[in-house]
C-alpha atoms as a PDB file:
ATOM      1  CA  UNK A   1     100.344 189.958 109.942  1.00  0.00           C
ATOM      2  CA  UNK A   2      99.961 187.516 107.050  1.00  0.00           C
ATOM      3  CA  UNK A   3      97.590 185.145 107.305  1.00  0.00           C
ATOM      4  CA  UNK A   4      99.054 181.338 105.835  1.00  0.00           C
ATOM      5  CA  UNK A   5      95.963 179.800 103.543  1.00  0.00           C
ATOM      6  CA  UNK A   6      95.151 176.265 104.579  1.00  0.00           C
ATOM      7  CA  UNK A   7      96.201 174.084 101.642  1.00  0.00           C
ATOM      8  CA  UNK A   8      98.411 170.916 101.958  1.00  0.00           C
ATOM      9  CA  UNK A   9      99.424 167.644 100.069  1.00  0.00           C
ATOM     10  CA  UNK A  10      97.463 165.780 102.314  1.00  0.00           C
ATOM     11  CA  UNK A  11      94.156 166.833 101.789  1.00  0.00           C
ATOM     12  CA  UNK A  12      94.666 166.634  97.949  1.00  0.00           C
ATOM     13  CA  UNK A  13      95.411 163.343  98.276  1.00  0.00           C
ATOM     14  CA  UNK A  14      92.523 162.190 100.496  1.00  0.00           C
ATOM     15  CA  UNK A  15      90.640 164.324  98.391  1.00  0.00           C
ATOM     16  CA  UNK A  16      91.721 162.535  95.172  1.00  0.00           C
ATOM     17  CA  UNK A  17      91.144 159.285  96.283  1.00  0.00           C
ATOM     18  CA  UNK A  18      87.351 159.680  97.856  1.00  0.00           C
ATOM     19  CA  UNK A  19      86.577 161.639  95.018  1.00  0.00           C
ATOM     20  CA  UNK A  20      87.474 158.661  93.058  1.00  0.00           C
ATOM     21  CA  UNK A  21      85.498 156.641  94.928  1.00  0.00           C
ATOM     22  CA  UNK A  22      82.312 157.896  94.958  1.00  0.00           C
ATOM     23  CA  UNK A  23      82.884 159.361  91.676  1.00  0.00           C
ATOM     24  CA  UNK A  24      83.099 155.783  90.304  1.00  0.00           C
ATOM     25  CA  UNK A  25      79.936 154.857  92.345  1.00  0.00           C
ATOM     26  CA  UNK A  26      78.016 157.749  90.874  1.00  0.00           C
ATOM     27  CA  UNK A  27      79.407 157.616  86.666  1.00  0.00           C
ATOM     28  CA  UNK A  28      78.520 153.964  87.371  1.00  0.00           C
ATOM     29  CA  UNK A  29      74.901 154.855  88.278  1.00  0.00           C
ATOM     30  CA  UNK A  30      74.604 157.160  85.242  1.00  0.00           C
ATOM     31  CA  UNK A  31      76.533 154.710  82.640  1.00  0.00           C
ATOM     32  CA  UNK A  32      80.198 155.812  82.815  1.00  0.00           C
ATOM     33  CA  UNK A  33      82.217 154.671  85.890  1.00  0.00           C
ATOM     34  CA  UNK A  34      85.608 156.298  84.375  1.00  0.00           C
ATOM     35  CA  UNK A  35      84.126 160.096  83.067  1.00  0.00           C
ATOM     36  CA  UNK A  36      82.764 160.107  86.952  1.00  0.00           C
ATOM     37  CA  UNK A  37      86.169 158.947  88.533  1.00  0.00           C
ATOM     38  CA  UNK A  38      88.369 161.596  86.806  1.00  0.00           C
ATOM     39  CA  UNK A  39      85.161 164.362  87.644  1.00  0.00           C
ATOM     40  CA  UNK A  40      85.055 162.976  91.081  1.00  0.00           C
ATOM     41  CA  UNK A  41      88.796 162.845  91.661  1.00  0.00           C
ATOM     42  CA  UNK A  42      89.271 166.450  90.145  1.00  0.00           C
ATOM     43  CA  UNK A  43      86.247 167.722  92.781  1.00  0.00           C
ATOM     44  CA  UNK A  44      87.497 166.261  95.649  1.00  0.00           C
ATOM     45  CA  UNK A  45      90.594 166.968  95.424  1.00  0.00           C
ATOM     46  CA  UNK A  46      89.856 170.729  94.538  1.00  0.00           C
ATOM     47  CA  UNK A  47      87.512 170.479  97.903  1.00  0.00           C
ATOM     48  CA  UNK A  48      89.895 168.876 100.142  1.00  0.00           C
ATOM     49  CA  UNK A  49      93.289 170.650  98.930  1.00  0.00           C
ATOM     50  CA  UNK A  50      91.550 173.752 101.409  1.00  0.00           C
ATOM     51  CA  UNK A  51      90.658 171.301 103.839  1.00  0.00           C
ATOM     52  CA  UNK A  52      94.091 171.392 106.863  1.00  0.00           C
ATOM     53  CA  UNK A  53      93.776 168.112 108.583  1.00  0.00           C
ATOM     54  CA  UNK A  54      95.638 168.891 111.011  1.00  0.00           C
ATOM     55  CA  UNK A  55      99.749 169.474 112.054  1.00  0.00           C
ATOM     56  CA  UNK A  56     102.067 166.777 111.759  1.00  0.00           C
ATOM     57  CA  UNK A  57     103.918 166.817 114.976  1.00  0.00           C
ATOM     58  CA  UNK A  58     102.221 165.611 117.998  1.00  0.00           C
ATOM     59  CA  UNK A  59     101.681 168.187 120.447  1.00  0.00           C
ATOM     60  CA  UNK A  60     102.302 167.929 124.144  1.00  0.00           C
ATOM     61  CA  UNK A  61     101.252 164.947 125.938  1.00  0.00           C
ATOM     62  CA  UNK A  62      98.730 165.962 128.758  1.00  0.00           C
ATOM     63  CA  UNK A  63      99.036 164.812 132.253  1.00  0.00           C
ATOM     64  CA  UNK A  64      95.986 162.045 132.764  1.00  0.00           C
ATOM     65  CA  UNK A  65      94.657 163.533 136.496  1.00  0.00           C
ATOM     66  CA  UNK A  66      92.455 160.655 136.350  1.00  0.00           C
ATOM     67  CA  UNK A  67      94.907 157.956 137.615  1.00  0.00           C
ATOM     68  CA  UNK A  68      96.885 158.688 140.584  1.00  0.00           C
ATOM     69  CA  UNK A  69     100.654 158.716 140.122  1.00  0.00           C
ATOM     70  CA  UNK A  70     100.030 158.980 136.310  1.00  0.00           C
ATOM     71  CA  UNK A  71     102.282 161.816 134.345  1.00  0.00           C
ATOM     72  CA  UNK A  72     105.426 161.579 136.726  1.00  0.00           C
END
Protein backbone atom coordinates (compact mmCIF):
# COMPACT_ATOMS: atom_id res chain seq x y z
CA UNK A 1 0.00 0.00 0.00
CA UNK A 2 1.57 3.30 -1.05
CA UNK A 3 1.09 5.97 0.94
CA UNK A 4 0.32 9.53 -1.41
CA UNK A 5 2.58 12.51 0.35
CA UNK A 6 0.47 15.55 1.08
CA UNK A 7 1.75 18.26 -1.27
CA UNK A 8 -0.52 20.43 -3.54
CA UNK A 9 -0.57 23.76 -5.58
CA UNK A 10 -2.67 25.18 -3.14
CA UNK A 11 -0.77 25.28 -0.19
CA UNK A 12 2.28 26.65 -2.16
CA UNK A 13 0.40 29.31 -3.10
CA UNK A 14 -1.10 30.33 0.26
CA UNK A 15 2.17 29.63 1.42
CA UNK A 16 3.84 32.07 -1.01
CA UNK A 17 1.71 34.77 -0.44
CA UNK A 18 1.69 34.86 3.68
CA UNK A 19 5.18 34.28 3.53
CA UNK A 20 5.34 37.41 1.61
CA UNK A 21 3.50 39.10 3.90
CA UNK A 22 4.97 38.79 6.97
CA UNK A 23 8.22 38.45 5.36
CA UNK A 24 7.83 42.09 4.21
CA UNK A 25 6.67 43.05 7.78
CA UNK A 26 9.72 41.45 9.32
CA UNK A 27 12.84 42.66 6.41
CA UNK A 28 10.99 45.94 7.06
CA UNK A 29 11.69 45.77 10.83
CA UNK A 30 15.34 44.82 10.20
CA UNK A 31 15.95 47.43 7.15
CA UNK A 32 15.14 45.41 3.99
CA UNK A 33 11.42 44.85 3.19
CA UNK A 34 12.35 43.02 -0.30
CA UNK A 35 15.51 40.44 1.00
CA UNK A 36 12.61 39.44 3.74
CA UNK A 37 9.73 39.05 1.09
CA UNK A 38 11.64 36.69 -1.27
CA UNK A 39 13.06 34.74 2.31
CA UNK A 40 9.57 34.83 3.57
CA UNK A 41 7.87 33.77 0.35
CA UNK A 42 10.53 30.92 -0.24
CA UNK A 43 9.73 29.66 3.69
CA UNK A 44 6.28 29.65 3.48
CA UNK A 45 5.82 28.29 0.64
CA UNK A 46 8.37 25.40 1.41
CA UNK A 47 6.11 25.07 4.82
CA UNK A 48 2.79 25.12 3.32
CA UNK A 49 3.53 23.05 -0.05
CA UNK A 50 3.24 19.85 2.86
CA UNK A 51 0.41 21.45 4.32
CA UNK A 52 -3.19 19.43 2.36
CA UNK A 53 -5.94 21.87 2.92
CA UNK A 54 -8.26 19.85 2.24
CA UNK A 55 -10.17 17.89 -1.05
CA UNK A 56 -11.75 19.81 -3.61
CA UNK A 57 -15.05 18.18 -4.06
CA UNK A 58 -17.62 18.67 -1.48
CA UNK A 59 -18.48 15.64 0.26
CA UNK A 60 -21.94 14.43 1.08
CA UNK A 61 -24.40 16.77 2.38
CA UNK A 62 -25.62 15.54 5.89
CA UNK A 63 -29.18 15.29 6.82
CA UNK A 64 -29.84 18.40 9.49
CA UNK A 65 -32.00 16.12 12.31
CA UNK A 66 -32.41 19.34 13.93
CA UNK A 67 -35.36 20.69 11.86
CA UNK A 68 -38.21 18.49 11.28
CA UNK A 69 -38.95 17.64 7.65
CA UNK A 70 -35.39 18.88 6.79
CA UNK A 71 -33.21 16.42 4.30
CA UNK A 72 -36.31 14.99 2.31
Amino acid sequence: MDRKPHRNGRGLFLGAVLGAVVGYFAGRAVGNPAMGIVLGLLAGAAVLYRVNPGSRKPGPRKKDCRRPGAGK
